[in-house]
Protein backbone atom coordinates (compact mmCIF):
# COMPACT_ATOMS: atom_id res chain seq x y z
CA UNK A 1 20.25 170.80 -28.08
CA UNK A 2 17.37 172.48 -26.75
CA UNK A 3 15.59 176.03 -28.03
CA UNK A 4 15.80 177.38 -23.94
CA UNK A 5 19.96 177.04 -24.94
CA UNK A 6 19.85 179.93 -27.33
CA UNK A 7 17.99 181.63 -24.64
CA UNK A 8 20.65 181.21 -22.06
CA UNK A 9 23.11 182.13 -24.41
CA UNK A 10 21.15 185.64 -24.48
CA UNK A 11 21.50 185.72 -20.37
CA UNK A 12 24.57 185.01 -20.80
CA UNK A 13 25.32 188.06 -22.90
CA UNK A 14 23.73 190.38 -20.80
CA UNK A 15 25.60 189.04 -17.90
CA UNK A 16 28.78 189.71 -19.79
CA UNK A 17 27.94 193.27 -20.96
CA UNK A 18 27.11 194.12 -17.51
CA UNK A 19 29.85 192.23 -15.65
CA UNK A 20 33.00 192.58 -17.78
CA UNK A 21 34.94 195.81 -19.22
CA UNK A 22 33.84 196.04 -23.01
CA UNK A 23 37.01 196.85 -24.02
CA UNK A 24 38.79 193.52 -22.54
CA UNK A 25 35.75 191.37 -23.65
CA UNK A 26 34.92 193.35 -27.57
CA UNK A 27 35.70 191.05 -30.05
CA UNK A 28 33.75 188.09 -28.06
CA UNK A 29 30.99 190.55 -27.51
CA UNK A 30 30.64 191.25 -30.83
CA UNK A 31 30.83 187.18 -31.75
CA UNK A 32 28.31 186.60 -29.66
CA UNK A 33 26.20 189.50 -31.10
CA UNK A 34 26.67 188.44 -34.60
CA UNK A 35 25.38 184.69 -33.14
CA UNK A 36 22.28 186.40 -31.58
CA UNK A 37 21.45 188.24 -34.18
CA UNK A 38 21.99 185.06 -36.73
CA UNK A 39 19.45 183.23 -34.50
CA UNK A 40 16.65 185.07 -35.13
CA UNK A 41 13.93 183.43 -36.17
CA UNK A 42 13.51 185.66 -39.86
CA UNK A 43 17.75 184.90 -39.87
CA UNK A 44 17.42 180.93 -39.00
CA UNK A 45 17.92 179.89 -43.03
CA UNK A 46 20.45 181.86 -43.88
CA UNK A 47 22.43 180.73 -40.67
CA UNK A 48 22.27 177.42 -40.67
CA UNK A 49 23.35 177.49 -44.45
CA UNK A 50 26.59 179.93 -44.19
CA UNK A 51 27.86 179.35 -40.60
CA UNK A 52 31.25 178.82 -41.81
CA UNK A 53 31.13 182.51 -43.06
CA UNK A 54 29.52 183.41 -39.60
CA UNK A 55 31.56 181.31 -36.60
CA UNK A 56 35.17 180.77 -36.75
CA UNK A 57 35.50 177.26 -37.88
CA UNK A 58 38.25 174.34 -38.71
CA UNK A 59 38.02 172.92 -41.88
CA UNK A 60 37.28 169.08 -42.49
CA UNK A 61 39.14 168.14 -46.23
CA UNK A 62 37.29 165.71 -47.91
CA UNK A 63 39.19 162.71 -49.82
CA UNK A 64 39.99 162.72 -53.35
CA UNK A 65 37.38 159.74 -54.19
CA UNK A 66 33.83 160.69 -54.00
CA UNK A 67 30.85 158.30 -54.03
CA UNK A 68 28.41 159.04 -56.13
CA UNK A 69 24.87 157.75 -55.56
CA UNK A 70 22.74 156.92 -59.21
CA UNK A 71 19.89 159.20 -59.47
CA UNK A 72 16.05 159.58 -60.43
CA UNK A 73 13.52 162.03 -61.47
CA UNK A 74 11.93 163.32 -57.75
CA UNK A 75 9.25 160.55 -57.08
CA UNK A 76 6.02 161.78 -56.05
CA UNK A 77 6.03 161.84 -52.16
CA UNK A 78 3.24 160.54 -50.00
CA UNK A 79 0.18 162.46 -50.17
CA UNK A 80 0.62 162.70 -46.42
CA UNK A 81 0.17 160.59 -43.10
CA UNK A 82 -1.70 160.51 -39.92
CA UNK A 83 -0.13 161.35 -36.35
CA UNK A 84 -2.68 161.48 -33.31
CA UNK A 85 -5.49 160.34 -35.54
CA UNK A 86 -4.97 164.10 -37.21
CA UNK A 87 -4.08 163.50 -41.27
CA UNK A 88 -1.41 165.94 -42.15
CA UNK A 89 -0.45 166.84 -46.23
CA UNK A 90 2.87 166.18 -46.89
CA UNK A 91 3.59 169.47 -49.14
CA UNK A 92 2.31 171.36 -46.09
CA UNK A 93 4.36 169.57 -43.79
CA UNK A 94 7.66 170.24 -45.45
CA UNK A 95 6.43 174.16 -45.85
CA UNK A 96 5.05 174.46 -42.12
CA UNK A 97 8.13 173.11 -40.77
CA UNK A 98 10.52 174.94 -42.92
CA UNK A 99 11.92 172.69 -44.64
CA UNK A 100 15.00 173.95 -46.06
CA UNK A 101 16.06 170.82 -47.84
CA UNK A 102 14.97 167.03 -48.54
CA UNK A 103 16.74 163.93 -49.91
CA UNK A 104 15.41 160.56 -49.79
CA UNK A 105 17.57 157.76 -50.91
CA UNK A 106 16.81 153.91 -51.02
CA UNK A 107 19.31 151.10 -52.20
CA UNK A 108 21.87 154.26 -53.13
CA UNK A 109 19.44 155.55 -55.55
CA UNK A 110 18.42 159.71 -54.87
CA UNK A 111 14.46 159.16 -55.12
CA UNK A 112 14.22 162.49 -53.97
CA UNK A 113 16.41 165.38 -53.78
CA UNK A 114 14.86 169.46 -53.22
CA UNK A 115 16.14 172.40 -52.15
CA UNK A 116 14.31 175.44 -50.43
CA UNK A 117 15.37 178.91 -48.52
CA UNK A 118 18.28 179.23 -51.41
CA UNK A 119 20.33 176.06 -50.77
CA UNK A 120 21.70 173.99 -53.22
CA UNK A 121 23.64 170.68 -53.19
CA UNK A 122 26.56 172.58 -52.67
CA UNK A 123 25.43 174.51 -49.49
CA UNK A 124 26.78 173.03 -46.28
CA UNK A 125 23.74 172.78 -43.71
CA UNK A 126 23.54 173.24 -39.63
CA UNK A 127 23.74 169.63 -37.88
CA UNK A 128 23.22 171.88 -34.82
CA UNK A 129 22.70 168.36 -32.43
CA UNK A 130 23.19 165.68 -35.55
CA UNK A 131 26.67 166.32 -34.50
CA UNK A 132 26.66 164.36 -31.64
CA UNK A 133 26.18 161.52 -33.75
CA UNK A 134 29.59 162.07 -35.44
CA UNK A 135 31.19 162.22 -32.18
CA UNK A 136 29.87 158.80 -30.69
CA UNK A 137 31.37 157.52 -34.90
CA UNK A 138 34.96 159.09 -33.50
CA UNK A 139 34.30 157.65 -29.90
CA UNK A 140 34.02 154.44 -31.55
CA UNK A 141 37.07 154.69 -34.00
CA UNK A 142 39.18 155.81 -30.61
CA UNK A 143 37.97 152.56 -29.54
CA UNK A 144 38.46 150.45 -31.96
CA UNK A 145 42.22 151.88 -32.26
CA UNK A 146 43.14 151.03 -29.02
CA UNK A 147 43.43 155.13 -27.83
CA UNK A 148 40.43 154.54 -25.60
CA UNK A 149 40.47 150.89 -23.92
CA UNK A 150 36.97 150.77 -22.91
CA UNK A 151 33.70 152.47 -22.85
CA UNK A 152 33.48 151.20 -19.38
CA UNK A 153 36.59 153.26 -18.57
CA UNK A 154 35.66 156.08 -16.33
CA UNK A 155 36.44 159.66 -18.10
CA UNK A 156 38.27 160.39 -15.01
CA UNK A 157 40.84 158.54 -16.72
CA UNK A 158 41.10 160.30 -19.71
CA UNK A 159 40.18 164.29 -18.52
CA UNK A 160 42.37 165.12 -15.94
CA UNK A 161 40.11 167.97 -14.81
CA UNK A 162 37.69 165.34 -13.51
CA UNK A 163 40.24 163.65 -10.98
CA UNK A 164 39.60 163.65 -7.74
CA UNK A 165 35.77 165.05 -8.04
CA UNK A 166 32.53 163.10 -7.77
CA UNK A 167 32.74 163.40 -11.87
CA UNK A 168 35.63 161.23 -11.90
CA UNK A 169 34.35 157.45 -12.19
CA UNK A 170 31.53 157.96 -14.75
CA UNK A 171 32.36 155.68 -17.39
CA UNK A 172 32.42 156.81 -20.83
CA UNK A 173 29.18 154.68 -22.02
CA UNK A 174 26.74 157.04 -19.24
CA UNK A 175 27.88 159.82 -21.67
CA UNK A 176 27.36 158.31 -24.62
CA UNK A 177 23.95 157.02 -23.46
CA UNK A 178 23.00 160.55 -21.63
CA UNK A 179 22.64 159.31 -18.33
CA UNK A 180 25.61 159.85 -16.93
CA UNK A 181 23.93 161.04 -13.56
CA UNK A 182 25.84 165.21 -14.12
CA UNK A 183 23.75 167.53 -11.88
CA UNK A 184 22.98 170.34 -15.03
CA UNK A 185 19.72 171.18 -16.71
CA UNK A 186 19.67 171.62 -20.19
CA UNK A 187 17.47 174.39 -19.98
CA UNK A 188 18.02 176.66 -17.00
CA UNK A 189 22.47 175.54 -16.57
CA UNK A 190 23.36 176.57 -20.39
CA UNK A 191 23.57 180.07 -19.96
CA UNK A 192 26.30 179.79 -16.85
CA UNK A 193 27.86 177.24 -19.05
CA UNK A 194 28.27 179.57 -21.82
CA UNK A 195 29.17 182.57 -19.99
CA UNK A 196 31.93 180.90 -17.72
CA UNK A 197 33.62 179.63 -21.06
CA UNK A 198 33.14 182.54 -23.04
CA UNK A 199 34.96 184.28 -20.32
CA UNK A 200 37.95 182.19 -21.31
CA UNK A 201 37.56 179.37 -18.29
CA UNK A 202 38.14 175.49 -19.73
CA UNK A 203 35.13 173.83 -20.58
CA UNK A 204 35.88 170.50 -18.68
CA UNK A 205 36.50 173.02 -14.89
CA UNK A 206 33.53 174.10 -15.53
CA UNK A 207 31.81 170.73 -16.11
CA UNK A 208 33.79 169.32 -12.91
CA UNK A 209 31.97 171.93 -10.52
CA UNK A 210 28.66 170.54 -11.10
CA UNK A 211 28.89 167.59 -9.56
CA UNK A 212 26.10 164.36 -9.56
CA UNK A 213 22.65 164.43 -8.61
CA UNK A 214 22.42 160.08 -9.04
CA UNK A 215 24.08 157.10 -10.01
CA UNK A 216 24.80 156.99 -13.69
CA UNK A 217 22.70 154.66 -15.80
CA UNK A 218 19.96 155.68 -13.22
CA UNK A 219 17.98 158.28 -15.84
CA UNK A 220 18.28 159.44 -18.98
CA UNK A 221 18.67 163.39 -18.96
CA UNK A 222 19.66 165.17 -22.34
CA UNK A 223 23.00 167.43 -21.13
CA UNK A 224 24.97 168.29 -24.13
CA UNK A 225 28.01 168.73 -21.85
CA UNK A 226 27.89 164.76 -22.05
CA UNK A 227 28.76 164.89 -25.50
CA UNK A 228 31.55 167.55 -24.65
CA UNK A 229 33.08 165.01 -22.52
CA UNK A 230 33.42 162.95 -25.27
CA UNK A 231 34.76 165.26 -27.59
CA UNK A 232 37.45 166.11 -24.81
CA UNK A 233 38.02 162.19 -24.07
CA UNK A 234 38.68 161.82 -27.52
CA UNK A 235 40.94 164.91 -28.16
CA UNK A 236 43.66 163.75 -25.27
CA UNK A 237 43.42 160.34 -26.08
CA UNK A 238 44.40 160.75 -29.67
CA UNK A 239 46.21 163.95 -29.76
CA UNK A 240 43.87 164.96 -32.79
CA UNK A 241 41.50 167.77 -32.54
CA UNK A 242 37.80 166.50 -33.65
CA UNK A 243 38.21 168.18 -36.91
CA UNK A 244 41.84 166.66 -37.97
CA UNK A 245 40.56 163.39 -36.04
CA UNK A 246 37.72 163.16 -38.01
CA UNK A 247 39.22 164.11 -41.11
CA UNK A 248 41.69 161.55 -41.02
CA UNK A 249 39.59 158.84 -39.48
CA UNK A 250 36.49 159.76 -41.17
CA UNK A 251 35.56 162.16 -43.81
CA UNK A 252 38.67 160.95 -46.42
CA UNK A 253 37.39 157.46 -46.21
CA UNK A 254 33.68 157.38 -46.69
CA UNK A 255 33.61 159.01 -50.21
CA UNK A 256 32.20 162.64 -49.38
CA UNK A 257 31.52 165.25 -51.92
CA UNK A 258 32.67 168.53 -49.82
CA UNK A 259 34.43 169.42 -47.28
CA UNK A 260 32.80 169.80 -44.02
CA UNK A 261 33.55 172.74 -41.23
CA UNK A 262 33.48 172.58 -37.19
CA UNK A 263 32.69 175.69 -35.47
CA UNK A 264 35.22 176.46 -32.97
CA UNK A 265 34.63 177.75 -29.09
CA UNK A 266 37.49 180.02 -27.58
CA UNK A 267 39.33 177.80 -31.12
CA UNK A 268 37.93 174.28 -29.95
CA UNK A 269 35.63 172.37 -31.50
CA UNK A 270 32.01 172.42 -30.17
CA UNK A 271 31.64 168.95 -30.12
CA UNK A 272 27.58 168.96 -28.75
CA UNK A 273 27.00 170.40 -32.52
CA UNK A 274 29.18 172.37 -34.49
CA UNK A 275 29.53 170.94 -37.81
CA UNK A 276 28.00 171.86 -41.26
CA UNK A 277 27.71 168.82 -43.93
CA UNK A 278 26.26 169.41 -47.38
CA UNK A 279 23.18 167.54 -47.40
CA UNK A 280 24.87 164.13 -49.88
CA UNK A 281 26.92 163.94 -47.32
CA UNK A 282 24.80 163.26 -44.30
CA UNK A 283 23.51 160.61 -46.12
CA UNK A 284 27.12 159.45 -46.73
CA UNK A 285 27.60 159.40 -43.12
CA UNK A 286 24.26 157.54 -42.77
CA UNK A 287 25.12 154.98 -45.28
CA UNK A 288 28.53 153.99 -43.43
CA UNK A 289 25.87 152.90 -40.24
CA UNK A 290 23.72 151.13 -42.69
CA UNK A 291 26.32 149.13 -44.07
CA UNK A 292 27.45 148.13 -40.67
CA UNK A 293 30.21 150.50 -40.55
CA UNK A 294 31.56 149.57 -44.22
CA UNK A 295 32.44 151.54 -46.61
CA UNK A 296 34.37 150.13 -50.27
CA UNK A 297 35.30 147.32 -47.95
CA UNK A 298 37.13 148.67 -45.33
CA UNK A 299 35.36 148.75 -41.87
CA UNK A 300 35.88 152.28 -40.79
CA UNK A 301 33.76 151.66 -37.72
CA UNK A 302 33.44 148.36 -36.08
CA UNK A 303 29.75 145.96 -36.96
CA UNK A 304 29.72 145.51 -32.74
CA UNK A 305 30.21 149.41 -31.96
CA UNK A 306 27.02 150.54 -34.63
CA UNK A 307 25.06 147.39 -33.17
CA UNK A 308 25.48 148.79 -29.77
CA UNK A 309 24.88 152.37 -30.73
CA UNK A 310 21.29 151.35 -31.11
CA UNK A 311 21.02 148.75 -27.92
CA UNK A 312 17.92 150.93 -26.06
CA UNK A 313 17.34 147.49 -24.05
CA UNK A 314 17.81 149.55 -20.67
CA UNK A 315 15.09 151.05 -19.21
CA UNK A 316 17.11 154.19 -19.66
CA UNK A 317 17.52 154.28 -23.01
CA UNK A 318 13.51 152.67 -23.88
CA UNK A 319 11.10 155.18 -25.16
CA UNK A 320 9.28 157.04 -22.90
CA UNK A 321 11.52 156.48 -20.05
CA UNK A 322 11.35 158.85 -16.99
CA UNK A 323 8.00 160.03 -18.19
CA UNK A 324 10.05 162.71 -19.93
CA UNK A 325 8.77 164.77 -22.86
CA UNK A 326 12.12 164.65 -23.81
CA UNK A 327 12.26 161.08 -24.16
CA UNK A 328 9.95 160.19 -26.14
CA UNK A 329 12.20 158.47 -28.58
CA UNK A 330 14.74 155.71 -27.27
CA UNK A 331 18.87 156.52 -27.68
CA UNK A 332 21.27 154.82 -27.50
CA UNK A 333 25.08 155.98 -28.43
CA UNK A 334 24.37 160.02 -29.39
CA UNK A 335 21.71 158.29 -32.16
CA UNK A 336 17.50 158.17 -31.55
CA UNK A 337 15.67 155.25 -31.96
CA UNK A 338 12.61 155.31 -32.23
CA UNK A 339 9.46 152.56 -31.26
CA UNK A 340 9.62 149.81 -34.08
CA UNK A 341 10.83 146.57 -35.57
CA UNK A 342 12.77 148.04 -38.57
CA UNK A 343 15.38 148.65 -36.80
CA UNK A 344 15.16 152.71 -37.53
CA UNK A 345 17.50 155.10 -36.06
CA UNK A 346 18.22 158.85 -36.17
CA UNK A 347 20.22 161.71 -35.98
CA UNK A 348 18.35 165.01 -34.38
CA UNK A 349 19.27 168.79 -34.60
CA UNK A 350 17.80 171.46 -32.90
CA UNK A 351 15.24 173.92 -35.33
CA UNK A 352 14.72 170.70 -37.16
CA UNK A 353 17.61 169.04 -38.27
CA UNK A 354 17.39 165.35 -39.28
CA UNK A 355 19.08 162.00 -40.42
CA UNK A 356 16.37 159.46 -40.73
CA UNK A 357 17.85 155.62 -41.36
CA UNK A 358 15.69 152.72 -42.09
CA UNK A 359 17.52 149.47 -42.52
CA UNK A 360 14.79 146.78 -43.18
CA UNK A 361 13.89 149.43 -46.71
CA UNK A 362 17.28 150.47 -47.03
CA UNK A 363 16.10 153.89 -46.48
CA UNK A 364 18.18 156.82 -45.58
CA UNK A 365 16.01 160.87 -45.40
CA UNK A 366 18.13 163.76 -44.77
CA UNK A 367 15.83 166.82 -43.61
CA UNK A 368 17.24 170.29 -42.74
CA UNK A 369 14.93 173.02 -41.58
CA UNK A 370 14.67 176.44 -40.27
CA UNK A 371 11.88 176.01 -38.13
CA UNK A 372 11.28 178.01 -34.48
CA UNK A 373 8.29 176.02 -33.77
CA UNK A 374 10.64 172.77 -33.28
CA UNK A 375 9.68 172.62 -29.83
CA UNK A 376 6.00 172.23 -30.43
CA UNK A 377 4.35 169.09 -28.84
CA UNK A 378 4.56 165.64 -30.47
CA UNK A 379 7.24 167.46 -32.95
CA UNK A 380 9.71 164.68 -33.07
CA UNK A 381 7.04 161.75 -33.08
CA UNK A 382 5.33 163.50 -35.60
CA UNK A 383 8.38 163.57 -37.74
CA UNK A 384 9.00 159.76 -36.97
CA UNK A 385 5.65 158.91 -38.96
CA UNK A 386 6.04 161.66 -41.66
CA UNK A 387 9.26 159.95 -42.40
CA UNK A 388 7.74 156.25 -42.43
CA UNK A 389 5.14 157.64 -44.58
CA UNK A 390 7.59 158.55 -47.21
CA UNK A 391 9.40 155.36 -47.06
CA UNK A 392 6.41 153.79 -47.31
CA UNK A 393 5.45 154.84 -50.13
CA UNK A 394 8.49 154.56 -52.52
């Protein structure tokens, strides 16, 4: 999810105030004030650490096991690392990118585990766009159940508002892989978006008016409507919402420490990145893709569907492809994978969210952050080497 979103969302408030009666429209007026308001850059910590006392949100009950990881003294981190042949100290990396909180684990030992901004291991964090990653873990359980056949089936098939338009025959893998061909821009199509669905029209009509601007598979574009798709593919062919879906698919069975919460839109689950996760429990989430999609030795997601969540062998899904900014890191099923032969992979948020996994040094970093400057050049790449720096050096 991209910084010009919130932006949009700010159009599309104006549009609303201007174009509706505020007595029919108060209460969502006054949502989406509160939201404005918590997006400020001075308000960014203290959102994205009490959303589920800001946004309505369903509730995600953990199971009644927890896995506990064994635990260290903090190690001393690496002095710092080098990006663009500029050598950047680690403490003042974690403070100029406002690092709200930090855990480093290797072989299910905490190496590393510090709070900032007032959280604590009990504060649920902001995935803001690590969400997505979730979703593709659900898209894959649907799969492996039998509710979705194929991700080769078109989402036609599966989201009735899509039949008959040129939406209709995408298959379900574009979405997953962002380049499902959708004629919408990120940054200047958001605001619209929001607006039309605040004002109570479904999600998916919306989406369906777009229409294509290429083949899918032909470029990668980041549209978090994708991953909306997918949530909505999911939802009618299970019957679950996300939340109950992933409660009862998920969260129970992978030995979490808290319960987790998914903000709702017009009471649906915003499925491009509405979640908050105490920090543990990203890394539980991480660990299940480490171990292959095993957890106590039941295989909650299948070894073939995490394999092929980091296949970036299309020229789509390499690095750099489409001499996009944007894609400067490969990705593959809603994860980033970045250049490298240790097999590293990652989940990104917007304002600096972040699930680093290293499998070859059994390495899992959890970073959360309240940082406005996330859109600063070379910010993710950066983060990349600041993160192989640390595992470097444990």
């Amino acid at each position: 999810m991209k910084k010009m979103k919130w932006i949009g969302m700010v159009i599309g408030v104006v549009a609303v105030l201007f174009g509706a009666g505020l007595f029919c429209f108060r209460d969502k007026i006054k949502m989406l004030y509160i939201s404005l308001q918590s997006f400020k850059d001075e308000n960014l910590a203290h959102t994205f650490q009490h959303t589920p006392e800001i946004q309505p949100v369903k509730k995600i009950a953990r199971g009644d096991k927890v896995f506990q990881f064994q635990r260290e003294e903090n190690i001393a981190l690496a002095d710092g690392f080098t990006f663009q042949y500029v050598f950047y100290d680690t403490n003042q990396f974690i403070e100029d990118t406002k690092t709200t909180a930090m855990l480093v684990i290797q072989d299910d030992v905490i190496k590393y585990e510090k709070y900032y901004m007032g959280g604590d291991e009990n504060t649920v964090f902001s995935s803001n766009s690590m969400g997505k990653s979730f979703v593709s873990a659900l898209m894959g359980i649907a799969v492996s159940e039998g509710a979705v056949e194929s991700v080769e089936d078109p989402i036609g098939k599966y989201v009735p508002e899509f039949a008959g338009t040129s939406l209709e025959n995408i298959p379900i893998r574009a979405c997953l892989q962002m380049a499902s061909g959708i004629n919408f821009n990120e940054d200047t199509d958001m605001s619209g978006f929001s607006m039309r669905t605040l004002l109570g029209k479904p999600a998916m009509e919306v989406i369906a008016g777009y229409g294509v601007q290429e083949e899918p598979y032909t470029y990668r574009r980041y549209l978090s409507i994708n991953t909306e798709i997918l949530g909505k593919v999911i939802t009618n062919a299970t019957g679950y919402s996300l939340a109950e879906y992933m409660e009862e698919k998920l969260w129970k069975k992978i030995g979490v420490s808290h319960d987790a919460y998914w903000t709702l839109s017009n009471g649906t689950e915003l499925a491009m990145g509405g979640l908050s996760v105490s920090l543990e429990d990203y890394a539980r989430f991480a660990r299940l893709y480490l171990h292959e999609g095993s957890y106590n030795g039941e295989q909650i997601l299948s070894k073939e569907w995490v394999k092929d969540s980091m296949d970036i062998r299309e020229a789509y899904s390499k690095p750099g492809s489409n001499y996009d900014a944007y894609n400067a890191i490969g990705y593959g099923y809603q994860w980033w994978v970045p250049e490298g032969e240790e097999g590293e992979f990652m989940a990104i948020g917007v304002y600096g969210q972040w699930i680093y996994v290293n499998p070859s040094k059994e390495v899992i970093i959890v970073k959360t952050s309240a940082d406005p400057d996330f859109m600063a050049k070379g910010y993710e790449l950066k983060h990349v080497e600041f993160f192989r720096a640390v595992a470097d050096n444990i």
